[in-house]
PDB file of N, CA and C in Angstrom:
ATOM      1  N   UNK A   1     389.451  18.643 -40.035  1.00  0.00           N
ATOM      2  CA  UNK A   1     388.269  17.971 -39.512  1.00  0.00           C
ATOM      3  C   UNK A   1     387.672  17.101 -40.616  1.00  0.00           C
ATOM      4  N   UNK A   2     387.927  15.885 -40.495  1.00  0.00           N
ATOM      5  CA  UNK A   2     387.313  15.018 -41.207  1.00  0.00           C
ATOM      6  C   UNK A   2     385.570  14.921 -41.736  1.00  0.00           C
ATOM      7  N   UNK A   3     384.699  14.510 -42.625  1.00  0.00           N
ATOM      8  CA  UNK A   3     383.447  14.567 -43.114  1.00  0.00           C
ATOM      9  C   UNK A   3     382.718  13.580 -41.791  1.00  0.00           C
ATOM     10  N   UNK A   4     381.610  13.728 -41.457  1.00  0.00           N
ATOM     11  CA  UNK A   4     380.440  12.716 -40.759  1.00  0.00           C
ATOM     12  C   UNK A   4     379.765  12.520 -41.719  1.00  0.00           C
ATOM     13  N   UNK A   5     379.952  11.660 -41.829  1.00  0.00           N
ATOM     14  CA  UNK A   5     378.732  10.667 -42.627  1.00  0.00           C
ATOM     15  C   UNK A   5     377.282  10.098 -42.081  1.00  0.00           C
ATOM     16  N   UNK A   6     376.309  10.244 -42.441  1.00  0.00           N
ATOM     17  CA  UNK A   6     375.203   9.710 -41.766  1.00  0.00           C
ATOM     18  C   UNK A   6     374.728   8.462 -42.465  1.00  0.00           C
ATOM     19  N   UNK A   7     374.396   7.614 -41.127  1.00  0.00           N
ATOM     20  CA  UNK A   7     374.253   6.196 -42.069  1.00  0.00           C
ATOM     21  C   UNK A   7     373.136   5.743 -41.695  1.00  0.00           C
ATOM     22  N   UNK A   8     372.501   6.286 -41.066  1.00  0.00           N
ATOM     23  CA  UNK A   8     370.647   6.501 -41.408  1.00  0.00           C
ATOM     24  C   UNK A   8     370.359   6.027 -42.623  1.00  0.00           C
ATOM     25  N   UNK A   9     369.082   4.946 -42.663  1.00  0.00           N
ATOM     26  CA  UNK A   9     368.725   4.139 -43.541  1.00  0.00           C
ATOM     27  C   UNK A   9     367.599   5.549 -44.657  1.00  0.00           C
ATOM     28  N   UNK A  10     367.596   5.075 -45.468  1.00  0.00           N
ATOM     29  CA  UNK A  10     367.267   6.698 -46.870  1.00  0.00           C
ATOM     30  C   UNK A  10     366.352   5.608 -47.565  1.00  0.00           C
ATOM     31  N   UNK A  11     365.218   6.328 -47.928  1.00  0.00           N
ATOM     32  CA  UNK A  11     364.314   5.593 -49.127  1.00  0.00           C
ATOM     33  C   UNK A  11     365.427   5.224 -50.269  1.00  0.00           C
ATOM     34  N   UNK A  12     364.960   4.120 -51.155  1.00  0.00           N
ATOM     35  CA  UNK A  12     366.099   4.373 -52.176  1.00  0.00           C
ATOM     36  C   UNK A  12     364.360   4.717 -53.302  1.00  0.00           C
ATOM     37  N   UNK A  13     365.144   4.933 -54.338  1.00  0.00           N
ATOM     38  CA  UNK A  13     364.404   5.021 -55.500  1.00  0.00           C
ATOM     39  C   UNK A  13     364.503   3.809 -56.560  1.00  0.00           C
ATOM     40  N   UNK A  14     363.867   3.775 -57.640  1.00  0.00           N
ATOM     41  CA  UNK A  14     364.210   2.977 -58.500  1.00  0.00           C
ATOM     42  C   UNK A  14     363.081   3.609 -59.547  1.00  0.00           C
ATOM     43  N   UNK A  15     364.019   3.849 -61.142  1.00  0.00           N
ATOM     44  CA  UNK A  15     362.884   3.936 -61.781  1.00  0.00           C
ATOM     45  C   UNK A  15     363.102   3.260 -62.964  1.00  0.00           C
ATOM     46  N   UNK A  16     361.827   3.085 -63.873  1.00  0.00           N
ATOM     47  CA  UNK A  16     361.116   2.571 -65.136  1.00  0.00           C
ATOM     48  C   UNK A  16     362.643   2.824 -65.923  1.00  0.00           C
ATOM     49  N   UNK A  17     363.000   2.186 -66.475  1.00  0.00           N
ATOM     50  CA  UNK A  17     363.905   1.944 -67.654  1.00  0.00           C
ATOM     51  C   UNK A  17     363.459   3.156 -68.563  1.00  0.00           C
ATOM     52  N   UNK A  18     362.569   3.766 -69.202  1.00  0.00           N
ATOM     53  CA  UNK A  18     362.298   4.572 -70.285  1.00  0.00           C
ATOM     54  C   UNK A  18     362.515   5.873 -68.972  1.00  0.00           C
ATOM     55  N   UNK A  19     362.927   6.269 -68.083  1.00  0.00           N
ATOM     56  CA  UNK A  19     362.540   7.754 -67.777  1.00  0.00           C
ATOM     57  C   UNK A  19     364.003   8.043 -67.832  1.00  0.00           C
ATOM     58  N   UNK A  20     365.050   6.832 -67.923  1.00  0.00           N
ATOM     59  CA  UNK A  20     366.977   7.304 -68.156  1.00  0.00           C
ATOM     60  C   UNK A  20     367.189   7.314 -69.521  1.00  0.00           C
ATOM     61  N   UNK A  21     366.016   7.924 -70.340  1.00  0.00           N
ATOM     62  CA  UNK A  21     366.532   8.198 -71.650  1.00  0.00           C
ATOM     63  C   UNK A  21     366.148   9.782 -71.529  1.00  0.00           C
ATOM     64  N   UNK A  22     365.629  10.323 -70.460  1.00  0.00           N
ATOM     65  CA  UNK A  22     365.221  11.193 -70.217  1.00  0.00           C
ATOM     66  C   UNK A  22     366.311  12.199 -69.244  1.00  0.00           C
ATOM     67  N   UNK A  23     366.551  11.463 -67.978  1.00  0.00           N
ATOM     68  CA  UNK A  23     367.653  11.726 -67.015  1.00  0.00           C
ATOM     69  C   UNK A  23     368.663  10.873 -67.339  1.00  0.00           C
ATOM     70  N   UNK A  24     369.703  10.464 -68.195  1.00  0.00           N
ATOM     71  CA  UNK A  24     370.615   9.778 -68.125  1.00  0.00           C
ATOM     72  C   UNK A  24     371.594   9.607 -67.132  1.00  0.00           C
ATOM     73  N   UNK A  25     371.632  10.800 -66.628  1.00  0.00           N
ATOM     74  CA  UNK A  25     372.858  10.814 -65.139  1.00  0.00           C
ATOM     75  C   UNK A  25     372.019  10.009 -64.233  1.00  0.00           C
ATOM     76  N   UNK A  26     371.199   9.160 -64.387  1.00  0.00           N
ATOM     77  CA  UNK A  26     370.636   8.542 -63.388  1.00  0.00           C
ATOM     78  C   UNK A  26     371.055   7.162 -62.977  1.00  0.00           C
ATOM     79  N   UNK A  27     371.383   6.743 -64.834  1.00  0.00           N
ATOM     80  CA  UNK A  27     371.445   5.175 -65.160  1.00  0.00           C
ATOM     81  C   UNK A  27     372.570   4.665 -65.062  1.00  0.00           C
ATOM     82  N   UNK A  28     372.601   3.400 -64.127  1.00  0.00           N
ATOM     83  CA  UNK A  28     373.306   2.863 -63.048  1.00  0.00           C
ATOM     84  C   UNK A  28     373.240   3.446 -61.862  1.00  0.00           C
ATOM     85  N   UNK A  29     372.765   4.409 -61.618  1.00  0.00           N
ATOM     86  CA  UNK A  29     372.887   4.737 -59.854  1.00  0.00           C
ATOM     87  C   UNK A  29     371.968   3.830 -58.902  1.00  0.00           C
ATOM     88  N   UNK A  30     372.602   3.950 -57.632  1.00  0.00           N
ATOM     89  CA  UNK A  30     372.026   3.251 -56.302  1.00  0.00           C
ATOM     90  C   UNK A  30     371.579   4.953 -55.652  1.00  0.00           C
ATOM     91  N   UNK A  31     369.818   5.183 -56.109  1.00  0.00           N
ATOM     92  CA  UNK A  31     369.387   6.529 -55.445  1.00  0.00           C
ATOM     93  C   UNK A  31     369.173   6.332 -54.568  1.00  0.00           C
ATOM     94  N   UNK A  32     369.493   7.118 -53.502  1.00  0.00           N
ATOM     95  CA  UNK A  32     368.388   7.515 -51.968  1.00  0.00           C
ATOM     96  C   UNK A  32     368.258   8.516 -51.551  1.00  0.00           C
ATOM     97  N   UNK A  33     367.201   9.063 -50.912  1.00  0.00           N
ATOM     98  CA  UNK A  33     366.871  10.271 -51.162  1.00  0.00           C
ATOM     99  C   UNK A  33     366.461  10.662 -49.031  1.00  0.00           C
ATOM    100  N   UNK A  34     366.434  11.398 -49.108  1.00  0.00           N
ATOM    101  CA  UNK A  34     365.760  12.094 -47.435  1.00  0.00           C
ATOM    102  C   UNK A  34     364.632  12.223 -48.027  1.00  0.00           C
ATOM    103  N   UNK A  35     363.311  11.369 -47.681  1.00  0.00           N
ATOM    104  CA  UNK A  35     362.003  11.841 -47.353  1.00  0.00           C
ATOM    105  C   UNK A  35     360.881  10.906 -46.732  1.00  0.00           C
ATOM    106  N   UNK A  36     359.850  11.905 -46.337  1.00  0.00           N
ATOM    107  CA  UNK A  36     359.110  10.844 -45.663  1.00  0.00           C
ATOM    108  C   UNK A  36     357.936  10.943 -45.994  1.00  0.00           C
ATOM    109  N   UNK A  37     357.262  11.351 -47.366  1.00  0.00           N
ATOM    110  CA  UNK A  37     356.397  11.442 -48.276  1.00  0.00           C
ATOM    111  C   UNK A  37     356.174  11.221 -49.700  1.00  0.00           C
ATOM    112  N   UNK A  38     355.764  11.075 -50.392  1.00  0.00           N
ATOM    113  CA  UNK A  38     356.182  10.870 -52.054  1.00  0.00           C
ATOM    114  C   UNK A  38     356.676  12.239 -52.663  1.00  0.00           C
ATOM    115  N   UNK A  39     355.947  13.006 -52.136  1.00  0.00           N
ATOM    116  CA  UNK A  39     356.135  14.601 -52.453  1.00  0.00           C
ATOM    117  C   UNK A  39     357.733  15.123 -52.333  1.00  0.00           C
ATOM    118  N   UNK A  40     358.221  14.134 -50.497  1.00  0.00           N
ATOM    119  CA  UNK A  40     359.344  14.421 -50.387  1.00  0.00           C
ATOM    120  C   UNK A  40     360.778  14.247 -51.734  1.00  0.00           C
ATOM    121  N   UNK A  41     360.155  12.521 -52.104  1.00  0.00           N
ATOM    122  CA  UNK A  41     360.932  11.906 -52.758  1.00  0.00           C
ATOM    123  C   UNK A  41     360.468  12.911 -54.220  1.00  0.00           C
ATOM    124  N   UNK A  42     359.980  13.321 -54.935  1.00  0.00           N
ATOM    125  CA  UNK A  42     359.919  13.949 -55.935  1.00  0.00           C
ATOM    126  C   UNK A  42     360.946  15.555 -55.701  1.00  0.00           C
ATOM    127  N   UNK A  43     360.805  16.103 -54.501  1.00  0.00           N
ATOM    128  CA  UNK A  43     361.764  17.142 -54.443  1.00  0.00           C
ATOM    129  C   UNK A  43     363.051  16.532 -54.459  1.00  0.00           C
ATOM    130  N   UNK A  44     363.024  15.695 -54.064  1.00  0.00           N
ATOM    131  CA  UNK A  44     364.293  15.688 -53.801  1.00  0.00           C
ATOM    132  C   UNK A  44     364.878  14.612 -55.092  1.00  0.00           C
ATOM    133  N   UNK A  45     364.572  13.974 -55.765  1.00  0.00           N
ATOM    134  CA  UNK A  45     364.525  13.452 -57.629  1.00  0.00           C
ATOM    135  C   UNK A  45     364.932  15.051 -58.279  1.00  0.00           C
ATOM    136  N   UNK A  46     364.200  15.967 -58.043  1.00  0.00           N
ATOM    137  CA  UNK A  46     363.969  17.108 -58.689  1.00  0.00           C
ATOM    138  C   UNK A  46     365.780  17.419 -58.323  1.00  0.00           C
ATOM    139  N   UNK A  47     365.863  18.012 -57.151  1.00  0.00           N
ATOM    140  CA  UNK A  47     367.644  18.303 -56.725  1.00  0.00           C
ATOM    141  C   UNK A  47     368.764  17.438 -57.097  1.00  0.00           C
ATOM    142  N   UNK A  48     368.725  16.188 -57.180  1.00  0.00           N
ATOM    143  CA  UNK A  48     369.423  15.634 -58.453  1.00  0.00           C
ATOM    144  C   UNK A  48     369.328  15.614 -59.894  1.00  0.00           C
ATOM    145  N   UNK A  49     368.301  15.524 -60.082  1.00  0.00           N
ATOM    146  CA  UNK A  49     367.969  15.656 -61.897  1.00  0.00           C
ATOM    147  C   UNK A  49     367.178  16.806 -62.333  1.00  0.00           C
ATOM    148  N   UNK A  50     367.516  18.074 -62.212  1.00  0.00           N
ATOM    149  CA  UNK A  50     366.528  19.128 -62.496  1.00  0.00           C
ATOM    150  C   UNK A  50     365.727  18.756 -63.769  1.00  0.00           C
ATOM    151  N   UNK A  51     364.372  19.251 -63.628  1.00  0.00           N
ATOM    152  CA  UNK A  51     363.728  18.846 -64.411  1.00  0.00           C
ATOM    153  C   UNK A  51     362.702  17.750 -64.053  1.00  0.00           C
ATOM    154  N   UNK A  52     363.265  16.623 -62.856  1.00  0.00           N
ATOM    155  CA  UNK A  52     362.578  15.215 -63.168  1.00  0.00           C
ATOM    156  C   UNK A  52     360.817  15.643 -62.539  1.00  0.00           C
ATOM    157  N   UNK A  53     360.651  16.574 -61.519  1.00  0.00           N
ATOM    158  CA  UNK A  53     359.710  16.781 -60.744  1.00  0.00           C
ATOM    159  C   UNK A  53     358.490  17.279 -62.194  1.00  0.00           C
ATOM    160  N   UNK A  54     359.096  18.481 -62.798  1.00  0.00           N
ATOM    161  CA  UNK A  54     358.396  18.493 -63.679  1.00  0.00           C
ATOM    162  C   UNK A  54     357.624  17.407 -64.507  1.00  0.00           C
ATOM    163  N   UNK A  55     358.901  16.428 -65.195  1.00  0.00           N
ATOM    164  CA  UNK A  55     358.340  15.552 -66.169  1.00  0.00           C
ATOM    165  C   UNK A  55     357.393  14.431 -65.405  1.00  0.00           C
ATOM    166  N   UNK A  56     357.344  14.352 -64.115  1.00  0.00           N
ATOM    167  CA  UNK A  56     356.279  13.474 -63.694  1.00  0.00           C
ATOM    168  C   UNK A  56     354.771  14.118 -63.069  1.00  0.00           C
ATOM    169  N   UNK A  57     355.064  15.221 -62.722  1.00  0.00           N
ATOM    170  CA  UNK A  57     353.991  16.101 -62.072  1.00  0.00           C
ATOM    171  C   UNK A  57     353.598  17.240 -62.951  1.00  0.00           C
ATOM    172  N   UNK A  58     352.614  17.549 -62.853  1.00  0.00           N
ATOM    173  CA  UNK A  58     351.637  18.692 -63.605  1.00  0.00           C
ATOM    174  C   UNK A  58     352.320  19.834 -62.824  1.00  0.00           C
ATOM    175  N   UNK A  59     352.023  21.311 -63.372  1.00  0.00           N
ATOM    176  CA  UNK A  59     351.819  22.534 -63.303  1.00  0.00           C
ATOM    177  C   UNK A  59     351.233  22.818 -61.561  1.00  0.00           C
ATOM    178  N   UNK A  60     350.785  21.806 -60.994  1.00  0.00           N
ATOM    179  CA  UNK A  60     349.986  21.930 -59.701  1.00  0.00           C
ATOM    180  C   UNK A  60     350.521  21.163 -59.050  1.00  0.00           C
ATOM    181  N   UNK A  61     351.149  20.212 -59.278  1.00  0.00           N
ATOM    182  CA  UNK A  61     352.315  19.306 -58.303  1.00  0.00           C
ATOM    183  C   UNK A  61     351.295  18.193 -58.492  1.00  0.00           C
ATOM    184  N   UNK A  62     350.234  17.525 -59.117  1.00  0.00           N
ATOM    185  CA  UNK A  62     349.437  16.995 -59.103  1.00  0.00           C
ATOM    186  C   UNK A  62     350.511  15.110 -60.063  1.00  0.00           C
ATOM    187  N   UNK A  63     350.598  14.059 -59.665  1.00  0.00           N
ATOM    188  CA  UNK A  63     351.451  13.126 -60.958  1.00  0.00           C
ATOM    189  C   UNK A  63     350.719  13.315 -62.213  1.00  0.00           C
ATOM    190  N   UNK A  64     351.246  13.256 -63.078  1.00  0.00           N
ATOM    191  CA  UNK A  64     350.880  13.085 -64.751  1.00  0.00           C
ATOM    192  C   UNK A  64     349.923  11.914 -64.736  1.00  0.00           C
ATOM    193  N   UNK A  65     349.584  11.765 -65.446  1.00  0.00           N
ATOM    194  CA  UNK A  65     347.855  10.514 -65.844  1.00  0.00           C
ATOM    195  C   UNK A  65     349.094   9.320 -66.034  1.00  0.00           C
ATOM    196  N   UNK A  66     350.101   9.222 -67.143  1.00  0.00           N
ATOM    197  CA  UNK A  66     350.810   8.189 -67.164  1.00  0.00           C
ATOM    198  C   UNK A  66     352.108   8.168 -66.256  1.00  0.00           C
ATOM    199  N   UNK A  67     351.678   8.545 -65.278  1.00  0.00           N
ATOM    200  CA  UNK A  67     352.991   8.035 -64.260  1.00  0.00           C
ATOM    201  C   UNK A  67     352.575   7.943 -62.584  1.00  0.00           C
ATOM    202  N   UNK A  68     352.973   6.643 -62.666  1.00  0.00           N
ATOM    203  CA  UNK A  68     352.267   6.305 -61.118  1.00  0.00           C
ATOM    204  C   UNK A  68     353.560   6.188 -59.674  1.00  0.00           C
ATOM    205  N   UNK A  69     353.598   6.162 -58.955  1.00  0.00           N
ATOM    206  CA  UNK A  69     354.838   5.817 -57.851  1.00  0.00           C
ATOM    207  C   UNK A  69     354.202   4.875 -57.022  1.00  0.00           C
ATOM    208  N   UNK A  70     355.055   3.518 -56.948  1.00  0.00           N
ATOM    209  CA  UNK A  70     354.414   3.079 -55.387  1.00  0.00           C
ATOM    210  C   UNK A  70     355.541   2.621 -54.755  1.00  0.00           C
ATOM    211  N   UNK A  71     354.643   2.829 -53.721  1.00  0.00           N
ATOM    212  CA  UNK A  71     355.868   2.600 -52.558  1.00  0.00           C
ATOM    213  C   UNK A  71     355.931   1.188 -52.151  1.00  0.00           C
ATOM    214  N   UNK A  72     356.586   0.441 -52.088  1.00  0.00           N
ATOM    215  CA  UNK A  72     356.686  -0.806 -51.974  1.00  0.00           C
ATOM    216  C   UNK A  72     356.271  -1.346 -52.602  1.00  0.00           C
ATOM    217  N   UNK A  73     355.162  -2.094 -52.268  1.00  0.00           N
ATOM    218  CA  UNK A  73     353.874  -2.842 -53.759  1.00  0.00           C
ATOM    219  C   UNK A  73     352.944  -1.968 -53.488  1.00  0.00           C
ATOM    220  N   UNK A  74     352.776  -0.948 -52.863  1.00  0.00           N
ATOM    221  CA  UNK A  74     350.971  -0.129 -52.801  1.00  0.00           C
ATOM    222  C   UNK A  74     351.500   1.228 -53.662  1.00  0.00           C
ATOM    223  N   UNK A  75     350.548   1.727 -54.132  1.00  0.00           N
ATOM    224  CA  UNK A  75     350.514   2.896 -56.063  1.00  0.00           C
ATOM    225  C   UNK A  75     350.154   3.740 -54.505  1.00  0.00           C
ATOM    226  N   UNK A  76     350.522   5.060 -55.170  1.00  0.00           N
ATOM    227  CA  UNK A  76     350.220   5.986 -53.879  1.00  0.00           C
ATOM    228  C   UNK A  76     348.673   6.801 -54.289  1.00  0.00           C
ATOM    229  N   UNK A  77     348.107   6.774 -53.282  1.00  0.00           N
ATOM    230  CA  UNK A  77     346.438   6.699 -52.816  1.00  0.00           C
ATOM    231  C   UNK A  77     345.999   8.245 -53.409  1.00  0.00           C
ATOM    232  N   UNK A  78     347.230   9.448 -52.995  1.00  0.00           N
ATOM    233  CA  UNK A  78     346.724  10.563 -52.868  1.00  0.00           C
ATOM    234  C   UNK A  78     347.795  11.123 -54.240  1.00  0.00           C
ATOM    235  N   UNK A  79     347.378  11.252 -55.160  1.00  0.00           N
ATOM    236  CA  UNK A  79     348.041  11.741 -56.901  1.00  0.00           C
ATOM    237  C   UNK A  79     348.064  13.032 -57.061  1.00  0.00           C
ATOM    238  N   UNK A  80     347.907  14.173 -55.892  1.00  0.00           N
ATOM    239  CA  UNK A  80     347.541  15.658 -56.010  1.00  0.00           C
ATOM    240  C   UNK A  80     348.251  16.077 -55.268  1.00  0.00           C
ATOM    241  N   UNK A  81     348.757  15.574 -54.166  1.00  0.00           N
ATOM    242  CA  UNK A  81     349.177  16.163 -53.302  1.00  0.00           C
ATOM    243  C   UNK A  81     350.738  15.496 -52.651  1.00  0.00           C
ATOM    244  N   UNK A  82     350.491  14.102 -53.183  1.00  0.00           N
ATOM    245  CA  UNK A  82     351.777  13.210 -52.797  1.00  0.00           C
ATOM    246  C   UNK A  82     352.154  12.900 -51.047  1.00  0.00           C
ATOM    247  N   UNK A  83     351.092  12.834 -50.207  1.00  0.00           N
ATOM    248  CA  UNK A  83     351.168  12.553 -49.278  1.00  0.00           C
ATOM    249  C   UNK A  83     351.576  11.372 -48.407  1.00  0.00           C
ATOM    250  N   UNK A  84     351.480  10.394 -49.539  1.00  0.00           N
ATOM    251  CA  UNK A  84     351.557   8.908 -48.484  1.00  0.00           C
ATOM    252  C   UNK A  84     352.925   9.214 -48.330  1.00  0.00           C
ATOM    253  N   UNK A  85     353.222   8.122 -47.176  1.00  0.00           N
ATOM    254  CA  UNK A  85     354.106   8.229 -46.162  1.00  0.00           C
ATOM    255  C   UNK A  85     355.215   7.493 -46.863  1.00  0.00           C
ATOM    256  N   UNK A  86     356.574   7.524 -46.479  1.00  0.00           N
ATOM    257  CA  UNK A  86     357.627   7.292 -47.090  1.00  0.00           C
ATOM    258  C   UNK A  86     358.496   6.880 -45.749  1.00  0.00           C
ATOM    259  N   UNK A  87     358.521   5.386 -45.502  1.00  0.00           N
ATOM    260  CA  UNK A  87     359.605   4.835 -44.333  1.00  0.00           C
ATOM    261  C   UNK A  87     361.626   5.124 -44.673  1.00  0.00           C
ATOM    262  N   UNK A  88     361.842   5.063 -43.760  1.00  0.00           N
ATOM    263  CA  UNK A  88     363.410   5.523 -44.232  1.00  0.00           C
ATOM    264  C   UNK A  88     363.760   4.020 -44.584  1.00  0.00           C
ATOM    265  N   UNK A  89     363.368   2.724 -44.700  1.00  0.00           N
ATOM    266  CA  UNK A  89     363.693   1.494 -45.415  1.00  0.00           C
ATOM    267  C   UNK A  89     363.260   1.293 -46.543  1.00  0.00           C
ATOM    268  N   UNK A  90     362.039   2.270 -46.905  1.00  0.00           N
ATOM    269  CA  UNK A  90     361.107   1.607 -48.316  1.00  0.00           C
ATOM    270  C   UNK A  90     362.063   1.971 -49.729  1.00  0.00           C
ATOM    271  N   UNK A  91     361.146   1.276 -50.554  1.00  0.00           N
ATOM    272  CA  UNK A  91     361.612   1.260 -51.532  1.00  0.00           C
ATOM    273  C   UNK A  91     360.663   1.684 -52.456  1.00  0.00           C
ATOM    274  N   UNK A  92     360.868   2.744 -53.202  1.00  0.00           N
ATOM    275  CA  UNK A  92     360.093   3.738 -54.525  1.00  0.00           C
ATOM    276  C   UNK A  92     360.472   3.928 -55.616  1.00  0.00           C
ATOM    277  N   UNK A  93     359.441   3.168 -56.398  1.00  0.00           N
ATOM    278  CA  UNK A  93     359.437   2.915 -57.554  1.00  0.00           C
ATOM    279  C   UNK A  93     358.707   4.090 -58.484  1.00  0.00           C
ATOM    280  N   UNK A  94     359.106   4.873 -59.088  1.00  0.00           N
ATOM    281  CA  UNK A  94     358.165   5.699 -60.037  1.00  0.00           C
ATOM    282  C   UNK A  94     358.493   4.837 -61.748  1.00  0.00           C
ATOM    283  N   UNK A  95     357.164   4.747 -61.951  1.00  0.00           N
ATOM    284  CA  UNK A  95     356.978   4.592 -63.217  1.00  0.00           C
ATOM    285  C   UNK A  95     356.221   5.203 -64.166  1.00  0.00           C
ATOM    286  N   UNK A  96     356.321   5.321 -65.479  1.00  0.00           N
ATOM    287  CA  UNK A  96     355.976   5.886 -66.651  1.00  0.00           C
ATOM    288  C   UNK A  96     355.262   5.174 -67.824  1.00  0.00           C
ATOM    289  N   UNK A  97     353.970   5.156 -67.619  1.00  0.00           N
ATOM    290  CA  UNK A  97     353.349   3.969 -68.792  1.00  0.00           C
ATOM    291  C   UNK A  97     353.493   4.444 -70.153  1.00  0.00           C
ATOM    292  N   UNK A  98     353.977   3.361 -71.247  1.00  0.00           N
ATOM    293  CA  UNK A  98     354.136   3.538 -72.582  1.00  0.00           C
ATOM    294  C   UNK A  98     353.165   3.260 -72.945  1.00  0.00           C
ATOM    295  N   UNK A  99     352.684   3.750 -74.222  1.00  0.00           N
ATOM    296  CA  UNK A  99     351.392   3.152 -74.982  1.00  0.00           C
ATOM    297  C   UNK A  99     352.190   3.212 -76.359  1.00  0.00           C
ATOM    298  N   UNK A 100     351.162   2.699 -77.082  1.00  0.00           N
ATOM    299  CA  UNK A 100     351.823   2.793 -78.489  1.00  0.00           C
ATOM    300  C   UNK A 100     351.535   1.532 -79.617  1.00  0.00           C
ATOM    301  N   UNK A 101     351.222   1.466 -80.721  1.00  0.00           N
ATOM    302  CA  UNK A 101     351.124   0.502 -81.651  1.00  0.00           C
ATOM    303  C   UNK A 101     351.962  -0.421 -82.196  1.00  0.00           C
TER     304      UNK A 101
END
């Protein structure tokens, strides 16, 4: 019995250049993930790259102060809970602000 493939359209991801010095198995990939929340897309970041959920989210699932996600061009509204909505076409960007001298 051959595999089914599902070809249902999947958020893809895309992230900040500095977080694949972090996850390297990341860099070059085309991600997409099953979800239909930001929260979703962080579990499921997390099941490919153990670890990644941590390094962007607090102890409470809450995002870190320097790391924002938006979904398309809009930063997501709710930073505690990861609720905004996640279309199976969009496109999610998490990023990681540098500071430094």
């Amino acid at each position: 019995m051959g595999r089914r493939y599902d070809c249902r359209p999947m958020p893809k991801v895309e992230l900040a250049r500095h977080l694949y010095a972090f996850f390297p198995q990341l860099e070059g990939q085309e991600i997409s993930v099953e979800a239909d929340t930001a929260a979703g897309v962080v579990q499921a970041m997390e099941k490919i790259a153990p670890g990644f959920s941590f390094y962007i989210c607090d102890e409470r699932g809450s995002l870190r102060t320097h790391v924002n996600i938006f979904i398309e061009q809009d930063m997501v509204a709710d930073r505690k809970e990861l609720t905004d909505k996640v279309k199976p076409d969009s496109r999610v960007y998490i990023l990681q602000a540098l500071s430094g001298g």
